[in-house]
Protein backbone atom coordinates (compact mmCIF):
# COMPACT_ATOMS: atom_id res chain seq x y z
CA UNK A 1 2.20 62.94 -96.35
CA UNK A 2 0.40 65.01 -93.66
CA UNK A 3 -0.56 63.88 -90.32
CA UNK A 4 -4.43 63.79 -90.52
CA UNK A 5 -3.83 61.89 -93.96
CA UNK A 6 -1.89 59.25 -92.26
CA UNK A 7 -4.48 58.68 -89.21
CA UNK A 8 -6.79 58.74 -92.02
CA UNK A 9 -5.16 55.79 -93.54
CA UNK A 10 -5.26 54.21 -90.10
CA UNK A 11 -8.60 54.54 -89.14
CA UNK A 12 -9.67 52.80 -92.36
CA UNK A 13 -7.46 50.14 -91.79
CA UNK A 14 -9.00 48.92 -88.43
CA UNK A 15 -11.84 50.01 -89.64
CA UNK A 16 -11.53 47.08 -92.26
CA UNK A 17 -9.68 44.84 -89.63
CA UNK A 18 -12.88 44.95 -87.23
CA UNK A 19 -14.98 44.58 -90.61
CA UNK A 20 -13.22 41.36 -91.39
CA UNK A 21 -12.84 39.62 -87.91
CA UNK A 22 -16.85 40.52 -87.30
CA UNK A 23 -17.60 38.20 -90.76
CA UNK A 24 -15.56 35.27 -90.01
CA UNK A 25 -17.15 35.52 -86.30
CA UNK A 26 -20.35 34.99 -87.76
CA UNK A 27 -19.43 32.81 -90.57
CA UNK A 28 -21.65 29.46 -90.24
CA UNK A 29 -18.23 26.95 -90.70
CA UNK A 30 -16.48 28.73 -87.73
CA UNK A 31 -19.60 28.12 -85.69
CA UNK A 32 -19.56 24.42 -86.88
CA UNK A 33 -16.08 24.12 -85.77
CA UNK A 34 -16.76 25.84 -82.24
CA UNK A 35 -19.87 23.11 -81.70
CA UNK A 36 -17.75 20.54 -82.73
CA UNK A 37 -15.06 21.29 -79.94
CA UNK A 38 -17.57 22.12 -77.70
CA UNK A 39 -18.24 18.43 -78.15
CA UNK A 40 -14.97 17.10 -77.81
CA UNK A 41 -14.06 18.46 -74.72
CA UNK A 42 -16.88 17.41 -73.05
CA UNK A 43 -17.10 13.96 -73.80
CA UNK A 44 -13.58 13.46 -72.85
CA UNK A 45 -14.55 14.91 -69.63
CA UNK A 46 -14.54 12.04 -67.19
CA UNK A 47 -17.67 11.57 -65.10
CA UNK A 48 -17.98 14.03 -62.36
CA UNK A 49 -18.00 12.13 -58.86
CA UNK A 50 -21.17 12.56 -56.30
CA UNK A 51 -18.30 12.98 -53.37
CA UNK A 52 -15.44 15.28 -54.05
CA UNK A 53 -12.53 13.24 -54.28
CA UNK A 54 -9.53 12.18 -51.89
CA UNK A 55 -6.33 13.68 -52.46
CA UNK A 56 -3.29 11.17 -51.37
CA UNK A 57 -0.45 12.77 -48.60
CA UNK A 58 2.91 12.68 -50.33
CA UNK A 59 4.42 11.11 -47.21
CA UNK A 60 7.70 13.29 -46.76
CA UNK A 61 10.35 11.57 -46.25
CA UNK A 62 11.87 12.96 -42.96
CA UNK A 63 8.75 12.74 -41.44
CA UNK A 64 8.60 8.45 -42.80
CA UNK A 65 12.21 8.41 -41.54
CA UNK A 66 11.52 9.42 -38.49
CA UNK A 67 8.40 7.15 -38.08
CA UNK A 68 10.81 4.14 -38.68
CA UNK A 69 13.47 5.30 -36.01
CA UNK A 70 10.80 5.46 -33.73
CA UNK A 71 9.49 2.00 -34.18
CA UNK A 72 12.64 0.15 -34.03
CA UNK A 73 12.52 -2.24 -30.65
CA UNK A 74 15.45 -1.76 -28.16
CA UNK A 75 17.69 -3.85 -27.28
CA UNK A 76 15.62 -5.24 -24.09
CA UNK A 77 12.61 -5.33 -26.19
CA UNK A 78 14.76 -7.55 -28.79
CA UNK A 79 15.87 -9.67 -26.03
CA UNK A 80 12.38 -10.28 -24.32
CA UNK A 81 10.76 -10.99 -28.33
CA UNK A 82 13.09 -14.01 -28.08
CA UNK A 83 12.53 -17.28 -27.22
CA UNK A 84 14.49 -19.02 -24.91
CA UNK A 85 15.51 -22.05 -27.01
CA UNK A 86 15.16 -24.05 -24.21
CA UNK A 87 11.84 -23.20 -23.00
CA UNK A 88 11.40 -24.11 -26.30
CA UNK A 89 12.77 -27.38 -26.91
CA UNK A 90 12.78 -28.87 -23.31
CA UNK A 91 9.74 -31.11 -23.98
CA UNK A 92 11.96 -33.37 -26.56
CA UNK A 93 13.98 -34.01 -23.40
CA UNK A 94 11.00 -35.02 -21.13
CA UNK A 95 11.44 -38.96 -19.82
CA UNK A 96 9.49 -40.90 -17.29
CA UNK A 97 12.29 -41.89 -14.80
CA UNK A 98 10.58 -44.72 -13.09
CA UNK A 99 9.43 -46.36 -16.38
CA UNK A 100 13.54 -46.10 -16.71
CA UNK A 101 14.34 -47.30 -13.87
CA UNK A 102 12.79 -51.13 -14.56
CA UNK A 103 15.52 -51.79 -16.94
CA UNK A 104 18.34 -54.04 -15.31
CA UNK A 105 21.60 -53.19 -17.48
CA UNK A 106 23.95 -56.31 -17.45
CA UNK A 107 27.03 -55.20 -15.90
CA UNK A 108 29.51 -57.83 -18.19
CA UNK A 109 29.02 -58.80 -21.80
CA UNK A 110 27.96 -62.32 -20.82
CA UNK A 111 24.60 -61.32 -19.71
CA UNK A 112 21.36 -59.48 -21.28
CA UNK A 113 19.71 -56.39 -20.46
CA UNK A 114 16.03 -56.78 -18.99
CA UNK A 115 13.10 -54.80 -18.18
CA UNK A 116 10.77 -56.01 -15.11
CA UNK A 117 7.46 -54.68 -14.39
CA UNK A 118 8.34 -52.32 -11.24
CA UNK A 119 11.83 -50.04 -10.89
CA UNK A 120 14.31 -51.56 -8.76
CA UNK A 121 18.19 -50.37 -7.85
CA UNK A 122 17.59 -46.46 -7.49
CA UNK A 123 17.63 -43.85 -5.35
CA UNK A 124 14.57 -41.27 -3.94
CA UNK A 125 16.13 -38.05 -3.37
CA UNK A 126 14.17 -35.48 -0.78
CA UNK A 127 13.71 -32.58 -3.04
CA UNK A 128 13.55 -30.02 0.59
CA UNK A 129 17.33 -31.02 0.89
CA UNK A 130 18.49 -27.88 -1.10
CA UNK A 131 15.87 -25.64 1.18
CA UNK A 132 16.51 -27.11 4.12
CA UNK A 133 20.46 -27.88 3.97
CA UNK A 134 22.17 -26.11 1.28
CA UNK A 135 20.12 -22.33 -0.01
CA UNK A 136 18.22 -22.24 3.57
CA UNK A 137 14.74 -20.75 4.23
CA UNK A 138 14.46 -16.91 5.54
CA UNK A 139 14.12 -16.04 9.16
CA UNK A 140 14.62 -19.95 10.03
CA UNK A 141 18.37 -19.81 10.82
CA UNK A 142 19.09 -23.31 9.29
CA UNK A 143 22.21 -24.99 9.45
CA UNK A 144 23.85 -24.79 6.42
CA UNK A 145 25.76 -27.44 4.12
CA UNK A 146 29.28 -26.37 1.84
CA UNK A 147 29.85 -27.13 -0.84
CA UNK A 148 32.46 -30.35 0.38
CA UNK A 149 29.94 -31.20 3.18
CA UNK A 150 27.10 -31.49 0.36
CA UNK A 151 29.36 -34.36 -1.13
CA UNK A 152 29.99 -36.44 2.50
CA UNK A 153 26.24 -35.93 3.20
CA UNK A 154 25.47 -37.63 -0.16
CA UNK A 155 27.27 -40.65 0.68
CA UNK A 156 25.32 -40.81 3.79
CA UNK A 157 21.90 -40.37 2.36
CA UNK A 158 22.66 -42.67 -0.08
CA UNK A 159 24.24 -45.55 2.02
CA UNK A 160 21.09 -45.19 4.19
CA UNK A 161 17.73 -43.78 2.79
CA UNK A 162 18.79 -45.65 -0.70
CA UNK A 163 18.44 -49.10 1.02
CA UNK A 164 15.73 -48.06 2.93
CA UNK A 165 17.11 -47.24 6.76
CA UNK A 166 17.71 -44.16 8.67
CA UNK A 167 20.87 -45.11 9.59
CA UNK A 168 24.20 -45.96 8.04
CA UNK A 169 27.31 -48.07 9.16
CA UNK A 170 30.08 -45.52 7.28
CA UNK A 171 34.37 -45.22 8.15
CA UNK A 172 36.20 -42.77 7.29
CA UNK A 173 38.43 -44.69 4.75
CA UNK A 174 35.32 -45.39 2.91
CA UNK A 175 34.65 -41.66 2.20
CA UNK A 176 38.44 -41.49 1.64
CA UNK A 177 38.62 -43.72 -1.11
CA UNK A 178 35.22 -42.83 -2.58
CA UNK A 179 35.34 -38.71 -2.47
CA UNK A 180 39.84 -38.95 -3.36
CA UNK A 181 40.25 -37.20 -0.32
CA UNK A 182 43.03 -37.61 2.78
CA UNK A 183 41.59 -39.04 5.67
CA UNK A 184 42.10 -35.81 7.72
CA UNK A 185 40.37 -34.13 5.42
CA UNK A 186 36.86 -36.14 5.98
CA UNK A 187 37.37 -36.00 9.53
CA UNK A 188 37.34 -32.15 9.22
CA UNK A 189 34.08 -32.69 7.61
CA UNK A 190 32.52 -35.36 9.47
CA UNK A 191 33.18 -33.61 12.73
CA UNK A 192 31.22 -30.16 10.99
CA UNK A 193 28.48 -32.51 9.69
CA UNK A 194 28.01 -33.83 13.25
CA UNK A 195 27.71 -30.35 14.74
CA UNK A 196 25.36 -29.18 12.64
CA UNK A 197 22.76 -32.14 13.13
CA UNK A 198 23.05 -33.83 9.73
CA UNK A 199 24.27 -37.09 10.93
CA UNK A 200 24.58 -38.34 14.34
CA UNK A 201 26.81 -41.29 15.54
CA UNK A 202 24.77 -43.81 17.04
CA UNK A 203 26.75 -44.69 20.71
CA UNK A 204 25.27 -48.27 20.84
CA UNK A 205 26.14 -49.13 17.24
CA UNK A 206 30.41 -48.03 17.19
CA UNK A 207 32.89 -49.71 15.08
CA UNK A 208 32.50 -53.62 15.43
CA UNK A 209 35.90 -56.07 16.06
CA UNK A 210 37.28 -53.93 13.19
CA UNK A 211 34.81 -55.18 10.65
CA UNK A 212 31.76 -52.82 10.87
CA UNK A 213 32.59 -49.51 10.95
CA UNK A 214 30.17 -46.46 13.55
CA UNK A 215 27.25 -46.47 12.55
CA UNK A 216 25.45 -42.83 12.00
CA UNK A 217 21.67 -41.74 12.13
CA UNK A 218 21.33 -39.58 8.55
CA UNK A 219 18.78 -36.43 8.89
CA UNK A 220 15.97 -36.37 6.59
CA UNK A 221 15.62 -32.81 5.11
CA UNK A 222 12.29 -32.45 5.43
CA UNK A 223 11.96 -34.37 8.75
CA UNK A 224 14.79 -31.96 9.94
CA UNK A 225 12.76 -29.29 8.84
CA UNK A 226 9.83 -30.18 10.39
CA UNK A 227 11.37 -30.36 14.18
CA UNK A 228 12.67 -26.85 13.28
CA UNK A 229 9.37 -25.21 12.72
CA UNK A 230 7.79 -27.50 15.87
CA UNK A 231 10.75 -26.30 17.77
CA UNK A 232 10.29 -22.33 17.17
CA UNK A 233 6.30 -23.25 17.61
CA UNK A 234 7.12 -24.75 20.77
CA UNK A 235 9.36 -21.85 22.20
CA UNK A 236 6.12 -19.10 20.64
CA UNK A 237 4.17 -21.25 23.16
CA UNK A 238 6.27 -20.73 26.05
CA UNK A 239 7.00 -17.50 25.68
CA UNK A 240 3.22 -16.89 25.31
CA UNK A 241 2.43 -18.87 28.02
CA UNK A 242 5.31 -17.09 30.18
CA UNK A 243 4.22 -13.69 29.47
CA UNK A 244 0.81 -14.54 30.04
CA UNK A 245 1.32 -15.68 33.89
CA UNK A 246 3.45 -13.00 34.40
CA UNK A 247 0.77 -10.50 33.37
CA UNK A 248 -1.64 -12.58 35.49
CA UNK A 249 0.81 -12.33 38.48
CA UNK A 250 1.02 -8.89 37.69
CA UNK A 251 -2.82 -7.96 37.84
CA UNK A 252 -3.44 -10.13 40.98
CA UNK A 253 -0.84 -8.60 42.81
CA UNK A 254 -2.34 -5.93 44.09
CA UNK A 255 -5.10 -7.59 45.20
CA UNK A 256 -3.76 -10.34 47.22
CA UNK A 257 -1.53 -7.06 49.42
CA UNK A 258 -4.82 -5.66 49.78
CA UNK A 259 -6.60 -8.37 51.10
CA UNK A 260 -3.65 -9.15 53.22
């Protein structure tokens, strides 16, 4: 077959092709069908929002990991987010020592325990005694209790201000057999408690026909306190005063040699 029969053949063929697609184009059932998807696919549409809508951040995970490590407390801030259990549960332990202190406990089984109306048989510490004769106050040079001397000075304060006095008769083998300690050893204490003002033998009131022993004037802490401070007051004033004549002297020195 020649060439220009065979594009001949060709020609007609897509000639016919073209022919056939054209009529089924405009064929009224395929245009039925079209409408009909038209339809479709717009009422499954859903409804178009006014505002254009908000897409969601796929947090990334390194980034929420690193987030979290940065809000984890440290160990201080753990520590101050706890509650001391204490603080907490001190209030349970809360008691009104004076409403305490009107029961009389029987000291046998023979007798009952009572309750009066006022407390009786107890005894007022000074609250300045750790201030004033065991931590000290700043710049006030205090003399200072140890640790052993805190334990004689109790027995003092006790033996006196407990009953109501200033003063104390107290011996030596007293405070032995009460603290367990040698003899020597309260002497040693004694004789430091003496120095540094906290009791003070009374000369008038010494051991009596072997039956009473020396009898000791006990400190107050805050009365001791107080004759500190009026004592450094005192000395200000003097020194003021001192300074103050001498400057006097000074200025009207000159002219009492020129008047002369």
């Amino acid at each position: 077959m020649a060439r220009s029969d065979k594009r001949q053949l060709e020609r007609e063929g897509f000639s016919k092709g073209f022919q056939q697609v054209a009529k089924q184009e405009e064929s009224p059932v395929r245009d039925r069908l079209w409408k009909q998807d038209e339809i479709d696919i717009t009422s499954s549409q859903a409804p178009i929002s006014p505002k254009p809508p908000v897409l969601e951040e796929t947090p990334d995970s390194e980034l929420e990991l690193e987030k979290s490590l940065m809000n984890v407390p440290s160990e201080r801030t753990k520590e101050a987010l706890l509650e001391d259990p204490w603080e907490k549960d001190k209030a349970e332990y809360k008691v009104d020592v004076l409403e305490l202190l009107k029961w009389s406990i029987a000291s046998d089984v023979e007798h009952e325990h009572s309750k009066g109306e006022r407390a009786i048989t107890y005894l007022m510490l000074d609250n300045y005694y750790e201030r004033v004769m065991v931590t000290g106050i700043p710049d006030l040079n205090l003399e200072l209790q140890t640790g052993e001397e805190q334990a004689v000075y109790y027995w003092f304060y006790r033996k006196s201000y407990g009953y109501g006095y200033t003063a104390c008769p107290m011996g030596q083998l007293e405070l032995a057999h009460k603290l367990k300690w040698s003899r020597d050893r309260v002497k040693r204490h004694l004789a430091s408690l003496i120095k540094k003002g906290h009791i003070t033998p009374l000369e008038k009131y010494k051991m009596f026909q072997n039956y009473r022993p020396q009898v000791f004037e006990v400190a107050f802490p805050r009365i001791l306190l107080q004759r500190k401070i009026d004592q450094i007051k005192d000395e200000a004033n003097r020194t003021f005063i001192r300074q103050q004549i001498a400057k006097f002297l000074g200025e009207s020195g000159p002219e009492h040699e020129a008047i002369a």
